[in-house]
Protein backbone atom coordinates (compact mmCIF):
# COMPACT_ATOMS: atom_id res chain seq x y z
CA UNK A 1 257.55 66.06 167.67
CA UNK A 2 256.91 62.37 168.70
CA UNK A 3 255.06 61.39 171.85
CA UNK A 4 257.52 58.36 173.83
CA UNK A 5 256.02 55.81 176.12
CA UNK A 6 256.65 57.38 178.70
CA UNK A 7 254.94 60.48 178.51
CA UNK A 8 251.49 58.72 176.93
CA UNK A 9 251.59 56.38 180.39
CA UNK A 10 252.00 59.32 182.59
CA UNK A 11 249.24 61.12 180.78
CA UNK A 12 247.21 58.34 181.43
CA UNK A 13 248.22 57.90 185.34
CA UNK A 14 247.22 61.69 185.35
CA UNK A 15 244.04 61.15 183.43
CA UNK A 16 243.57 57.96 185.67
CA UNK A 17 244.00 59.73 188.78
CA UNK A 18 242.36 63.07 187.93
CA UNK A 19 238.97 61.02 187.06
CA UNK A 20 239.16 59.09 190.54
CA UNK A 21 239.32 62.50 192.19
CA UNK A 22 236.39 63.82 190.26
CA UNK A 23 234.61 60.52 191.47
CA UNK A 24 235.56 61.41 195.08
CA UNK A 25 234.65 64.62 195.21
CA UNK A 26 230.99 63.92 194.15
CA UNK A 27 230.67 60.71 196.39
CA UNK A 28 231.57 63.48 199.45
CA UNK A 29 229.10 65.74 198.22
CA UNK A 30 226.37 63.23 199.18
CA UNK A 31 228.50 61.27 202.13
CA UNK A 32 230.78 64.45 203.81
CA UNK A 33 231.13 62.28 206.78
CA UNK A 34 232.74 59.50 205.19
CA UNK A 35 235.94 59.50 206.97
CA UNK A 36 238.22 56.64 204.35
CA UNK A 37 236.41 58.53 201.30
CA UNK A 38 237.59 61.91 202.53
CA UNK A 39 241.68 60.19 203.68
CA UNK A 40 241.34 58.57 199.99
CA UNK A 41 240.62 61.62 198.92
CA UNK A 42 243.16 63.38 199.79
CA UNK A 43 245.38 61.01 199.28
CA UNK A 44 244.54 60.74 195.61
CA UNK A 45 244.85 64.87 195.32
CA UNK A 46 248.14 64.11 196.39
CA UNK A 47 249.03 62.04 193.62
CA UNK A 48 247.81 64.35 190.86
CA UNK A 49 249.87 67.10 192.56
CA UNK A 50 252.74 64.85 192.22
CA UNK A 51 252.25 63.71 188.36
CA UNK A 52 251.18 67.07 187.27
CA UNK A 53 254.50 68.05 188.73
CA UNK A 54 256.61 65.23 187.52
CA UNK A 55 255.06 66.06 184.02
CA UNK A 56 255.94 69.48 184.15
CA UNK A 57 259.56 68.99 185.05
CA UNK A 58 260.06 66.00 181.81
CA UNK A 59 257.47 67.67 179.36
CA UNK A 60 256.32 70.95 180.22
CA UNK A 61 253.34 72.12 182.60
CA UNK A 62 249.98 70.84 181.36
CA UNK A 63 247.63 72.90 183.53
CA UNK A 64 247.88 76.49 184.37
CA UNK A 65 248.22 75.98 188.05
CA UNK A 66 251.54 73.95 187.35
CA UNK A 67 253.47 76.63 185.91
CA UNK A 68 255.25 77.70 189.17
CA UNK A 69 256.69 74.51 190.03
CA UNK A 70 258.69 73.92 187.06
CA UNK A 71 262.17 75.66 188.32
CA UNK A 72 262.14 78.06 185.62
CA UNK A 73 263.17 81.79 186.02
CA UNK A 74 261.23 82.64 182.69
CA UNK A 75 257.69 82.31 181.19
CA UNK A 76 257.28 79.31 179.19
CA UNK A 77 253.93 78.53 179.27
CA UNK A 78 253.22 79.12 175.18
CA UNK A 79 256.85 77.75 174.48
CA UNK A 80 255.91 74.39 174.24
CA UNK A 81 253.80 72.03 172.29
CA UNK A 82 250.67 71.41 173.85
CA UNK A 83 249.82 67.48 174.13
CA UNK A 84 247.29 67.48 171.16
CA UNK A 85 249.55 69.34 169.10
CA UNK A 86 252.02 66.98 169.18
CA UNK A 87 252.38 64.14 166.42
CA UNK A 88 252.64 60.76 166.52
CA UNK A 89 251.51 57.96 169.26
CA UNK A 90 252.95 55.29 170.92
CA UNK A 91 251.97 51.73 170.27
């Protein structure tokens, strides 16, 4: 199975996003007070939430804690290709 476009960019935007979260959370481990780190925070969470979710409706979930927003009635967390299984790249 080929990788599109459009799933490499959004794995990116997650990848993206989920660093800048990471980067947040250890800049309010040494500044908790920081009241625009801690909205930007949040705000960034946010974001993942919504990609990991708008990845797991087009493509599959790609974490674990994904798996119960995807509609389905049925288990298919093992169903589907994992992203480093798959073939191809786009270019």
């Amino acid at each position: 199975m080929k990788t599109d476009c459009s799933q490499k960019q959004l794995l990116n935007r997650i990848d993206q996003v989920s660093f800048a979260v990471n980067d947040m959370t250890l800049y309010l481990d040494t500044h908790p007070y920081d009241e625009k780190a801690l909205t930007y925070c949040h705000e960034l969470v946010q974001e993942r939430k919504k990609l990991l979710k708008e990845y797991a409706e087009a493509y599959g979930p790609l974490i674990i804690d994904i798996t119960d927003q995807t509609g389905e009635s049925i288990w298919k967390w093992m169903e589907q290709p994992f992203p480093w299984e798959k073939e191809g790249a786009c270019r």
